[in-house]
PDB file of N, CA and C in Angstrom:
ATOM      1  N   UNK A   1      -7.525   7.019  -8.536  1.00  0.00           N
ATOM      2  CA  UNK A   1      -8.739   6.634  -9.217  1.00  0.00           C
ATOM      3  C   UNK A   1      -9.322   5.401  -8.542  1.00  0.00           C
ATOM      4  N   UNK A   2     -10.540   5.625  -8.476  1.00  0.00           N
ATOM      5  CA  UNK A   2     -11.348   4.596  -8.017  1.00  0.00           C
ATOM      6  C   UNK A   2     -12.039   3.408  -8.563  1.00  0.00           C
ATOM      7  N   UNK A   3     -12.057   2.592  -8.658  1.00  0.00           N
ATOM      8  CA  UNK A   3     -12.501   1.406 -10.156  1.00  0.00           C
ATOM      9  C   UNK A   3     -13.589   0.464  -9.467  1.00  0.00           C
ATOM     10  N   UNK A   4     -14.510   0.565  -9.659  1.00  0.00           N
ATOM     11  CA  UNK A   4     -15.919   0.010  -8.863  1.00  0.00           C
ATOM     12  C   UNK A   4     -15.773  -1.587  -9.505  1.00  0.00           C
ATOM     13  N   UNK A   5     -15.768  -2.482  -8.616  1.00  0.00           N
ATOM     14  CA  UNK A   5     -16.175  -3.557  -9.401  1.00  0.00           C
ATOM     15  C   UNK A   5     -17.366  -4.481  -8.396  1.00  0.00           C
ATOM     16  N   UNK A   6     -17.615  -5.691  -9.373  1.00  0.00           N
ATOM     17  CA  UNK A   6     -18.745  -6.372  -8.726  1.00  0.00           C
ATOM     18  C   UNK A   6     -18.989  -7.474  -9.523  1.00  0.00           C
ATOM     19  N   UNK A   7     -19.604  -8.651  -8.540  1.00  0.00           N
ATOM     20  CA  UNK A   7     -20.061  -9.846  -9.334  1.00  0.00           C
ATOM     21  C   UNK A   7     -21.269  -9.668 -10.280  1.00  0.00           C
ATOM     22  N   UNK A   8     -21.726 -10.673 -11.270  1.00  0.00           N
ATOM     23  CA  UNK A   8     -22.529 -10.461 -12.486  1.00  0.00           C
ATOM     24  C   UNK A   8     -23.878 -10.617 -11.765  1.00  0.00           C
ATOM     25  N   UNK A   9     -24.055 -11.114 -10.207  1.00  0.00           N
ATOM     26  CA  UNK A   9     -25.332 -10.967  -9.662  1.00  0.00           C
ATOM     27  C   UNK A   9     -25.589  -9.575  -8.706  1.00  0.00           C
ATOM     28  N   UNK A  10     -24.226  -9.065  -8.428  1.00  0.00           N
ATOM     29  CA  UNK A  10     -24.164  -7.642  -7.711  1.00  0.00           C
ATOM     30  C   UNK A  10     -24.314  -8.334  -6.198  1.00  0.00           C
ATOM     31  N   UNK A  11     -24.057  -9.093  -5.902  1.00  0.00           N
ATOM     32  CA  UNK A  11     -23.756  -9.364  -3.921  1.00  0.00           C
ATOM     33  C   UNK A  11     -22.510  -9.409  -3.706  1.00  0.00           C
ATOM     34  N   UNK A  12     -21.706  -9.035  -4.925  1.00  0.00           N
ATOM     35  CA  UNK A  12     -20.293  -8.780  -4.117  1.00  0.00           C
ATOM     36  C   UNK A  12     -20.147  -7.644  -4.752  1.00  0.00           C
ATOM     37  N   UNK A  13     -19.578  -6.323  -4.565  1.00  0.00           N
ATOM     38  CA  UNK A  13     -19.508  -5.355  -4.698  1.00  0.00           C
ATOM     39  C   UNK A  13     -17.932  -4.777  -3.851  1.00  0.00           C
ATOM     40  N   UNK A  14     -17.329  -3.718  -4.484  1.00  0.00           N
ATOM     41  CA  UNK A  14     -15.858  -3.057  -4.099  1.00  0.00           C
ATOM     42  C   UNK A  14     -15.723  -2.429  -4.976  1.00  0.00           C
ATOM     43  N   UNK A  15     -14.323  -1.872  -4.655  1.00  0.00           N
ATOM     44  CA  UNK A  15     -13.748  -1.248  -4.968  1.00  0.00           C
ATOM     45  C   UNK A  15     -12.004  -1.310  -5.520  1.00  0.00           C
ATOM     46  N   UNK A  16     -11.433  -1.238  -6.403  1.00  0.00           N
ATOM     47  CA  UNK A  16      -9.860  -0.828  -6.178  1.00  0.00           C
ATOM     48  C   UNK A  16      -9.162   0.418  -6.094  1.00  0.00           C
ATOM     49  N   UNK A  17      -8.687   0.735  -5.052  1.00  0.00           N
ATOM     50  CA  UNK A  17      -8.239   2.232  -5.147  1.00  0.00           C
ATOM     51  C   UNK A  17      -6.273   2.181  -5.714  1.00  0.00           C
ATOM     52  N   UNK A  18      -6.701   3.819  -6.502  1.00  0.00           N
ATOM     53  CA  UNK A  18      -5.205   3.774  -6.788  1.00  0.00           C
ATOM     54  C   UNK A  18      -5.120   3.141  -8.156  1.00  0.00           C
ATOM     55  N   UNK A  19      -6.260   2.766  -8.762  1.00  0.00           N
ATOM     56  CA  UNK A  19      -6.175   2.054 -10.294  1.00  0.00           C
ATOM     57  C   UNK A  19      -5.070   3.011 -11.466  1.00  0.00           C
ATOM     58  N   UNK A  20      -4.199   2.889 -11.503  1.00  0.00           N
ATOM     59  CA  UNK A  20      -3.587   3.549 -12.759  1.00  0.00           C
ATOM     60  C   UNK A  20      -2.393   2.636 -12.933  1.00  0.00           C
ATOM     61  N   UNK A  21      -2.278   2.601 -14.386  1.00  0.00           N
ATOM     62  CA  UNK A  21      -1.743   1.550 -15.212  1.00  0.00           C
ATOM     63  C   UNK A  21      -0.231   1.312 -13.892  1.00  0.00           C
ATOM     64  N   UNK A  22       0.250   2.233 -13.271  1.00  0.00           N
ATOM     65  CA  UNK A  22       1.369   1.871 -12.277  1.00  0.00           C
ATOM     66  C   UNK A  22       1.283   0.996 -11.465  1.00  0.00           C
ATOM     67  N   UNK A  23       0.122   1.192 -11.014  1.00  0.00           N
ATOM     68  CA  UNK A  23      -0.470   0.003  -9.922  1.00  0.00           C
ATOM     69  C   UNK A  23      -0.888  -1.180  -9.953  1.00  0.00           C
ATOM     70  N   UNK A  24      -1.543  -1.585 -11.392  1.00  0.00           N
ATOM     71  CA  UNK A  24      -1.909  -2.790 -11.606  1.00  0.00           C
ATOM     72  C   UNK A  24      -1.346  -3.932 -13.154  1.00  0.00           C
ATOM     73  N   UNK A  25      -1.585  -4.798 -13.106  1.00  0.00           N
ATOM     74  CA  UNK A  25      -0.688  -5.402 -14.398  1.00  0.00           C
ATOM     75  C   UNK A  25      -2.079  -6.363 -14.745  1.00  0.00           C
ATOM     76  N   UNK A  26      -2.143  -5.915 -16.041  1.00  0.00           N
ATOM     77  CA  UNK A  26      -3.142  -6.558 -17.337  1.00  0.00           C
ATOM     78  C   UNK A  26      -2.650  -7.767 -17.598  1.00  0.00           C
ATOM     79  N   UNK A  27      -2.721  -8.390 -17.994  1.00  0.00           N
ATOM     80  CA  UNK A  27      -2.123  -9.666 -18.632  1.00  0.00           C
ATOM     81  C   UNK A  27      -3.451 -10.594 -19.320  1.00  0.00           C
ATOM     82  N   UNK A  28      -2.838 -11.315 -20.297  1.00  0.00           N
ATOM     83  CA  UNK A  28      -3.393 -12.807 -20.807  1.00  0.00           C
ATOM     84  C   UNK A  28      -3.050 -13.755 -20.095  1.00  0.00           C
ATOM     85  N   UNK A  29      -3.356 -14.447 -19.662  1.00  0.00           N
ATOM     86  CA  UNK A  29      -2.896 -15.777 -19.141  1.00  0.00           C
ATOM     87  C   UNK A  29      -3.320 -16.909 -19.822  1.00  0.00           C
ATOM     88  N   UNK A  30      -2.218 -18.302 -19.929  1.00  0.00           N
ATOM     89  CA  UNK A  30      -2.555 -19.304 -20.611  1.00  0.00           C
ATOM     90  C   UNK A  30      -2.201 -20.775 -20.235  1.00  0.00           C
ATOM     91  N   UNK A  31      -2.177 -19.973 -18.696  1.00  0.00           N
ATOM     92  CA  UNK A  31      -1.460 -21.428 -17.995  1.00  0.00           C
ATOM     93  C   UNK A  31      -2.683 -22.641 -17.863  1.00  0.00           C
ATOM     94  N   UNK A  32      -2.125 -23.786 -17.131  1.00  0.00           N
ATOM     95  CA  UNK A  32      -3.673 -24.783 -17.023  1.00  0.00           C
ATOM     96  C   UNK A  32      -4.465 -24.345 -16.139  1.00  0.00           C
ATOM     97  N   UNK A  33      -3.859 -23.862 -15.138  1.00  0.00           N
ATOM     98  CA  UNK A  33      -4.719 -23.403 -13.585  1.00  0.00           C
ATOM     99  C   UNK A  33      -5.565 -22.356 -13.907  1.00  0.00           C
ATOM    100  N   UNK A  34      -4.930 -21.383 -15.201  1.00  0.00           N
ATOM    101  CA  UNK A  34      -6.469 -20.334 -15.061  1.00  0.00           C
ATOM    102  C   UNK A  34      -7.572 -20.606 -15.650  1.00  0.00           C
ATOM    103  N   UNK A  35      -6.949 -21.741 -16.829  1.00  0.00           N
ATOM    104  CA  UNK A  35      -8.242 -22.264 -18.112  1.00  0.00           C
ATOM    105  C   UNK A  35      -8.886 -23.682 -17.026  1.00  0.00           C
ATOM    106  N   UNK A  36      -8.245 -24.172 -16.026  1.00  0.00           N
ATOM    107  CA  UNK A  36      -9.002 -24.970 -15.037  1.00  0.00           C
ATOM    108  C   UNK A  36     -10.394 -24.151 -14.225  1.00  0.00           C
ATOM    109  N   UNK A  37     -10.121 -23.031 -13.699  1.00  0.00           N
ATOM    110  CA  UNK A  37     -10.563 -21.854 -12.330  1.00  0.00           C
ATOM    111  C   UNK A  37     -11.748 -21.783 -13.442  1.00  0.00           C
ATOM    112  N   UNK A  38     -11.361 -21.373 -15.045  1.00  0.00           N
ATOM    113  CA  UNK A  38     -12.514 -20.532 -15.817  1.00  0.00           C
ATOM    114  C   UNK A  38     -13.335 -21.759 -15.730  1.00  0.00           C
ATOM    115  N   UNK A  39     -12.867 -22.875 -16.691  1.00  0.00           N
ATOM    116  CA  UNK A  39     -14.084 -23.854 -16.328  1.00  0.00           C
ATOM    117  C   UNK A  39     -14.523 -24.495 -15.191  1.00  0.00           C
ATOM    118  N   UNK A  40     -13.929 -24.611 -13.869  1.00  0.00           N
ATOM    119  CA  UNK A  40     -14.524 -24.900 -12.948  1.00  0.00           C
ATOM    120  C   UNK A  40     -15.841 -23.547 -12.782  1.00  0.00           C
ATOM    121  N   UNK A  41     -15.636 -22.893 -12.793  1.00  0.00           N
ATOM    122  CA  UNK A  41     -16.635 -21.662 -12.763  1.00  0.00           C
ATOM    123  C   UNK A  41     -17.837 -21.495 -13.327  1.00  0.00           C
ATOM    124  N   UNK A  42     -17.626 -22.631 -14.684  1.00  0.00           N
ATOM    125  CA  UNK A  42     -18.621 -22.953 -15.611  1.00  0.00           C
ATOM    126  C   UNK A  42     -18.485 -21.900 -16.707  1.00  0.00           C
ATOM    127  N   UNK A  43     -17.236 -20.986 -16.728  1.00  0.00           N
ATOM    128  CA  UNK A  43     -17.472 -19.775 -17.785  1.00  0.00           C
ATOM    129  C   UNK A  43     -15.995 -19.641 -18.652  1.00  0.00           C
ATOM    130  N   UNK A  44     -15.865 -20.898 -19.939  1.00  0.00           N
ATOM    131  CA  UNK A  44     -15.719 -21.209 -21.011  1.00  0.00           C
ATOM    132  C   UNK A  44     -15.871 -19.699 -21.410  1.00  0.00           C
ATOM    133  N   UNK A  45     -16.594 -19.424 -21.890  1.00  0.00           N
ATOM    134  CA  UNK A  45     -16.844 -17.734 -22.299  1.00  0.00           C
ATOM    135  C   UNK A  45     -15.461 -16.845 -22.285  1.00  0.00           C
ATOM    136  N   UNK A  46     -14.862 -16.972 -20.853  1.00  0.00           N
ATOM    137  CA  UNK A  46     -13.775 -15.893 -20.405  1.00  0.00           C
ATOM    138  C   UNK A  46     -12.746 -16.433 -21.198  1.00  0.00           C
ATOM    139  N   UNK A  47     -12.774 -17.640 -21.510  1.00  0.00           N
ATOM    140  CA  UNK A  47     -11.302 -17.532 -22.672  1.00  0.00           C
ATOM    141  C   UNK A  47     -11.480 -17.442 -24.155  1.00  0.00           C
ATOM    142  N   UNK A  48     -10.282 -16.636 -24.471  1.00  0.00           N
ATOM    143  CA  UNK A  48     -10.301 -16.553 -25.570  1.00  0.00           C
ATOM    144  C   UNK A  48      -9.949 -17.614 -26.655  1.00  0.00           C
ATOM    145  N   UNK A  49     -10.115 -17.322 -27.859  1.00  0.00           N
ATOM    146  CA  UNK A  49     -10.176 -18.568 -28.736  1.00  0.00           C
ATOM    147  C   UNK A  49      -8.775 -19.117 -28.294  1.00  0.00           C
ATOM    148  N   UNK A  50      -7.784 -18.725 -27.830  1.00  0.00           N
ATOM    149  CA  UNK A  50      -6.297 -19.612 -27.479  1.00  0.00           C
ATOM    150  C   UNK A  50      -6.255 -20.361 -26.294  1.00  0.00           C
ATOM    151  N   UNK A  51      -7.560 -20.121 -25.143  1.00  0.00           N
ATOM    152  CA  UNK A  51      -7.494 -20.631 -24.004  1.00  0.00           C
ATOM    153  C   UNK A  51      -6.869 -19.600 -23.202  1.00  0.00           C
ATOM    154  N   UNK A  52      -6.639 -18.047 -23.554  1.00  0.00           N
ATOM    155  CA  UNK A  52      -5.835 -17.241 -22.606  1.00  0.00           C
ATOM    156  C   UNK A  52      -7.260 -16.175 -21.557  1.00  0.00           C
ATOM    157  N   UNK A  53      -7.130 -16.187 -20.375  1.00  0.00           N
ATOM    158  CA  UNK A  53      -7.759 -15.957 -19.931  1.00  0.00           C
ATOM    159  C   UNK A  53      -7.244 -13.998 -19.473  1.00  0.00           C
ATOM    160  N   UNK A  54      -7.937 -13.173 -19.658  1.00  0.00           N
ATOM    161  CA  UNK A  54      -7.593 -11.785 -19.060  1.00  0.00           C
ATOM    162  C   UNK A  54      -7.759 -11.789 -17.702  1.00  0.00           C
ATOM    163  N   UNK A  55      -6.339 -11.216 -17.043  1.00  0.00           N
ATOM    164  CA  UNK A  55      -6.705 -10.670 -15.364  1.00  0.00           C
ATOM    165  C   UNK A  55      -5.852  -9.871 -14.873  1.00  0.00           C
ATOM    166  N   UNK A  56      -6.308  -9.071 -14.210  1.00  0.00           N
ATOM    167  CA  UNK A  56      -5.708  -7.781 -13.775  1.00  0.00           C
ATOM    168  C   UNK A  56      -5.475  -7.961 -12.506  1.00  0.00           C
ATOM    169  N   UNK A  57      -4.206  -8.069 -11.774  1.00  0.00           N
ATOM    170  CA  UNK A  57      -3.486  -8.225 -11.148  1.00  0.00           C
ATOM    171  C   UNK A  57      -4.087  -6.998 -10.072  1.00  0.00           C
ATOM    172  N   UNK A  58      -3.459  -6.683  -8.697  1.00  0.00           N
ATOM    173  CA  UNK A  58      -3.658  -6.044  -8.119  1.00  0.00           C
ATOM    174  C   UNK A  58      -3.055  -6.286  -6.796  1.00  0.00           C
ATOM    175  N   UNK A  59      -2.578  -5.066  -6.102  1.00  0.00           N
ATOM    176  CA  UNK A  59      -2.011  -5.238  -4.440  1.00  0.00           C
ATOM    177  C   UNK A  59      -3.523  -5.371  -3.438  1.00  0.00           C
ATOM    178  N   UNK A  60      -3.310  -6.490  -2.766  1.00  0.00           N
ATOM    179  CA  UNK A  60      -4.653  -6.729  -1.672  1.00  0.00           C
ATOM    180  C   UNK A  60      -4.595  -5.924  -1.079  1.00  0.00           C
ATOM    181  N   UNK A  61      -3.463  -4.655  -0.917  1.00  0.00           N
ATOM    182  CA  UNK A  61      -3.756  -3.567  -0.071  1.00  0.00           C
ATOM    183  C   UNK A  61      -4.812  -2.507  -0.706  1.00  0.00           C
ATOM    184  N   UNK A  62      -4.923  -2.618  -2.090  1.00  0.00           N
ATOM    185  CA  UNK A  62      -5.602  -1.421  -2.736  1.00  0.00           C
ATOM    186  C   UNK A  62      -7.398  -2.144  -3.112  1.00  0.00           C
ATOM    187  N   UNK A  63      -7.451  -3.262  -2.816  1.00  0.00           N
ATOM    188  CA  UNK A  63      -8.896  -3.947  -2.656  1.00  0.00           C
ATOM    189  C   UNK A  63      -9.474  -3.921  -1.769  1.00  0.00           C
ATOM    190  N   UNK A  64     -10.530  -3.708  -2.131  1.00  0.00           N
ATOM    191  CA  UNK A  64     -11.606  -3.152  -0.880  1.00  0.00           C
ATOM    192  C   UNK A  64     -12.740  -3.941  -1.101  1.00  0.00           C
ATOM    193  N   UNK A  65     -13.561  -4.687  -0.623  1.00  0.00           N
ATOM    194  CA  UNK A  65     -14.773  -5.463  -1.092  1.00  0.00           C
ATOM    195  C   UNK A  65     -15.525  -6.066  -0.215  1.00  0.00           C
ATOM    196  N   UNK A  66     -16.969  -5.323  -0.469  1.00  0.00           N
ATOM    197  CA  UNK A  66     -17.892  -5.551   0.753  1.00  0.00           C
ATOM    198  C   UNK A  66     -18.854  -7.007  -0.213  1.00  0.00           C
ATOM    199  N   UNK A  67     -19.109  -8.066   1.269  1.00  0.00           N
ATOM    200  CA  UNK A  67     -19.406  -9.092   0.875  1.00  0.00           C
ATOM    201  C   UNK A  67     -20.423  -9.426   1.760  1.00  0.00           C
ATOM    202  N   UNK A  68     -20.521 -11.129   1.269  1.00  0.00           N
ATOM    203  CA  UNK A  68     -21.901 -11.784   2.155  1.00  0.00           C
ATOM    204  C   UNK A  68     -21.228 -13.347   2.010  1.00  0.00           C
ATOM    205  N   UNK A  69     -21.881 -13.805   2.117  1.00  0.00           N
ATOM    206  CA  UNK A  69     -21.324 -15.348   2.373  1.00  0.00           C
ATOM    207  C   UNK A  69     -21.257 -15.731   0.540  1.00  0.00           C
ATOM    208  N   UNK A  70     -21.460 -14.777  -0.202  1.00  0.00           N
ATOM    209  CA  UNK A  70     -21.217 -15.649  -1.439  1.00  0.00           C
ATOM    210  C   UNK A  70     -19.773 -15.172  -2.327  1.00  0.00           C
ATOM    211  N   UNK A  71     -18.674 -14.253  -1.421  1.00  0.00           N
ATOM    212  CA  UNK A  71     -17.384 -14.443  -1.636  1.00  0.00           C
ATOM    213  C   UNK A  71     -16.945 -16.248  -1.849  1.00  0.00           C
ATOM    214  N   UNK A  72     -15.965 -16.266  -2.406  1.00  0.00           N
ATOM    215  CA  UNK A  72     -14.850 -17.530  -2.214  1.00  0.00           C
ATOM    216  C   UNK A  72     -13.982 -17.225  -2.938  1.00  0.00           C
ATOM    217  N   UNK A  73     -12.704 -18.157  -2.116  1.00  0.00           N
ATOM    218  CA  UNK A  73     -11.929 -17.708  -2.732  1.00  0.00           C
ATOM    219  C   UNK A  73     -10.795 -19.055  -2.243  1.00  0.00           C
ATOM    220  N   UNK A  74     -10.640 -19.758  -3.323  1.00  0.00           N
ATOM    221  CA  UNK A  74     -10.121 -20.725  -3.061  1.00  0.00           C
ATOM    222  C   UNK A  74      -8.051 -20.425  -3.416  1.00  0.00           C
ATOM    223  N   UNK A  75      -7.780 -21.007  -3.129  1.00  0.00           N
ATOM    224  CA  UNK A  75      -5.821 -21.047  -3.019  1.00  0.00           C
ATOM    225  C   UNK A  75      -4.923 -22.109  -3.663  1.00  0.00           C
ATOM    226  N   UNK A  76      -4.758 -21.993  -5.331  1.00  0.00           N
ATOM    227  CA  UNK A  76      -4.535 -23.083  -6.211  1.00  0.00           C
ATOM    228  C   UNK A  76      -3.237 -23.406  -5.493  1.00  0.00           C
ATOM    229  N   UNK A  77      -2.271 -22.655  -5.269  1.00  0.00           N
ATOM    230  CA  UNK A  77      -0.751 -22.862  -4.944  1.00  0.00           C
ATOM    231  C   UNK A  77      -0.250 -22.301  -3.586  1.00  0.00           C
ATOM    232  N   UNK A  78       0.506 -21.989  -3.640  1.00  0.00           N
ATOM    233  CA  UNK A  78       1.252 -21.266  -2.166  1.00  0.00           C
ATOM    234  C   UNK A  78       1.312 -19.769  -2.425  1.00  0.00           C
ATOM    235  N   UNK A  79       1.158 -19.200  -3.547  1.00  0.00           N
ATOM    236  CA  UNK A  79       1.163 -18.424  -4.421  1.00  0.00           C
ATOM    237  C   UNK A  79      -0.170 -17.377  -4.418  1.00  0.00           C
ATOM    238  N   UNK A  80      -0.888 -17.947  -4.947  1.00  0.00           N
ATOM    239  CA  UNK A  80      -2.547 -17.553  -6.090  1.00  0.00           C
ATOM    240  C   UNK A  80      -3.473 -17.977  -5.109  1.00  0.00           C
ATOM    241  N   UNK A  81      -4.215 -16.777  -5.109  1.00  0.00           N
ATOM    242  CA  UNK A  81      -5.638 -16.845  -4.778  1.00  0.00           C
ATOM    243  C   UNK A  81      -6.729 -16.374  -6.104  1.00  0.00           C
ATOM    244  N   UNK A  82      -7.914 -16.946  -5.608  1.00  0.00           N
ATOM    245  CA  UNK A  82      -8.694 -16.698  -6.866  1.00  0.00           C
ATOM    246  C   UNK A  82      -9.837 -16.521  -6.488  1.00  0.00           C
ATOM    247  N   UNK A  83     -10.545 -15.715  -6.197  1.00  0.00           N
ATOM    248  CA  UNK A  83     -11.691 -14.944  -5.508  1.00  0.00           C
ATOM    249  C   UNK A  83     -12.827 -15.088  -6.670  1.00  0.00           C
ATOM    250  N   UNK A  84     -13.723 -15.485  -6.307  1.00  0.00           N
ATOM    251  CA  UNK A  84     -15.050 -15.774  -7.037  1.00  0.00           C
ATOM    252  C   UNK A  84     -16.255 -15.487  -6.556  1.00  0.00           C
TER     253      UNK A  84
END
Protein backbone atom coordinates (compact mmCIF):
# COMPACT_ATOMS: atom_id res chain seq x y z
CA UNK A 1 0.00 0.00 0.00
CA UNK A 2 0.87 3.28 -0.92
CA UNK A 3 0.22 6.29 1.65
CA UNK A 4 0.55 9.76 -0.14
CA UNK A 5 1.70 12.32 2.15
CA UNK A 6 2.54 16.09 2.02
CA UNK A 7 3.17 19.39 3.74
CA UNK A 8 -0.01 21.70 4.72
CA UNK A 9 1.35 24.09 1.80
CA UNK A 10 1.80 20.98 -0.72
CA UNK A 11 5.76 21.75 -1.82
CA UNK A 12 6.70 18.77 -0.21
CA UNK A 13 4.94 15.93 -1.44
CA UNK A 14 5.78 11.66 -1.23
CA UNK A 15 5.08 8.89 -0.64
CA UNK A 16 5.46 5.72 1.92
CA UNK A 17 5.48 2.46 0.35
CA UNK A 18 4.66 -0.81 2.06
CA UNK A 19 2.31 1.12 4.70
CA UNK A 20 0.68 -1.77 6.71
CA UNK A 21 0.41 -1.79 10.36
CA UNK A 22 3.81 -4.39 10.02
CA UNK A 23 5.82 -1.82 8.70
CA UNK A 24 5.23 1.14 10.61
CA UNK A 25 4.73 1.99 14.50
CA UNK A 26 1.98 4.65 15.68
CA UNK A 27 2.82 5.96 18.83
CA UNK A 28 2.07 9.02 21.33
CA UNK A 29 4.98 10.58 22.32
CA UNK A 30 5.60 12.68 25.47
CA UNK A 31 9.10 13.22 25.69
CA UNK A 32 10.57 17.08 25.89
CA UNK A 33 12.22 16.89 22.42
CA UNK A 34 8.93 16.21 20.60
CA UNK A 35 6.72 18.86 22.66
CA UNK A 36 10.12 21.17 21.96
CA UNK A 37 10.18 20.24 17.65
CA UNK A 38 6.04 20.89 17.97
CA UNK A 39 6.57 24.27 19.40
CA UNK A 40 9.56 25.23 17.71
CA UNK A 41 7.35 24.68 14.58
CA UNK A 42 4.92 27.07 16.03
CA UNK A 43 2.17 24.14 16.11
CA UNK A 44 0.98 23.83 19.86
CA UNK A 45 -2.11 22.40 18.01
CA UNK A 46 -0.26 18.85 17.40
CA UNK A 47 -0.31 18.11 21.06
CA UNK A 48 -2.66 16.76 22.79
CA UNK A 49 -4.17 18.05 25.98
CA UNK A 50 -1.16 15.81 27.87
CA UNK A 51 1.60 17.32 25.71
CA UNK A 52 1.76 13.82 23.74
CA UNK A 53 2.52 14.37 20.33
CA UNK A 54 1.31 11.47 17.44
CA UNK A 55 4.06 10.01 14.99
CA UNK A 56 4.36 7.32 12.85
CA UNK A 57 7.52 5.90 12.68
CA UNK A 58 8.82 4.54 9.45
CA UNK A 59 12.00 2.71 7.60
CA UNK A 60 13.84 5.63 5.38
CA UNK A 61 13.98 2.84 3.02
CA UNK A 62 10.14 2.85 2.41
CA UNK A 63 10.08 6.99 2.10
CA UNK A 64 10.04 8.47 -0.89
CA UNK A 65 9.71 12.38 -1.08
CA UNK A 66 9.98 14.75 -3.81
CA UNK A 67 11.14 18.22 -2.61
CA UNK A 68 12.43 21.85 -3.14
CA UNK A 69 14.50 23.77 -0.88
CA UNK A 70 11.67 23.95 1.69
CA UNK A 71 12.46 20.28 3.13
CA UNK A 72 14.45 20.43 6.64
CA UNK A 73 15.28 18.36 8.61
CA UNK A 74 17.15 19.00 11.54
CA UNK A 75 19.03 15.99 13.98
CA UNK A 76 17.97 16.42 17.81
CA UNK A 77 20.36 13.41 18.91
CA UNK A 78 22.60 10.81 17.33
CA UNK A 79 19.45 9.03 17.00
CA UNK A 80 16.26 11.27 15.55
CA UNK A 81 15.74 13.10 12.69
CA UNK A 82 12.82 15.34 12.26
CA UNK A 83 11.88 16.40 8.82
CA UNK A 84 9.74 19.50 8.46
Amino acid sequence: MELPIACRCGRVTGEVRGAVPATVNRVVCYCDDCQAFARHLGRDDLLDESGGSDIVQVAPATLQVRANEALRCPRLDQRDYRWY
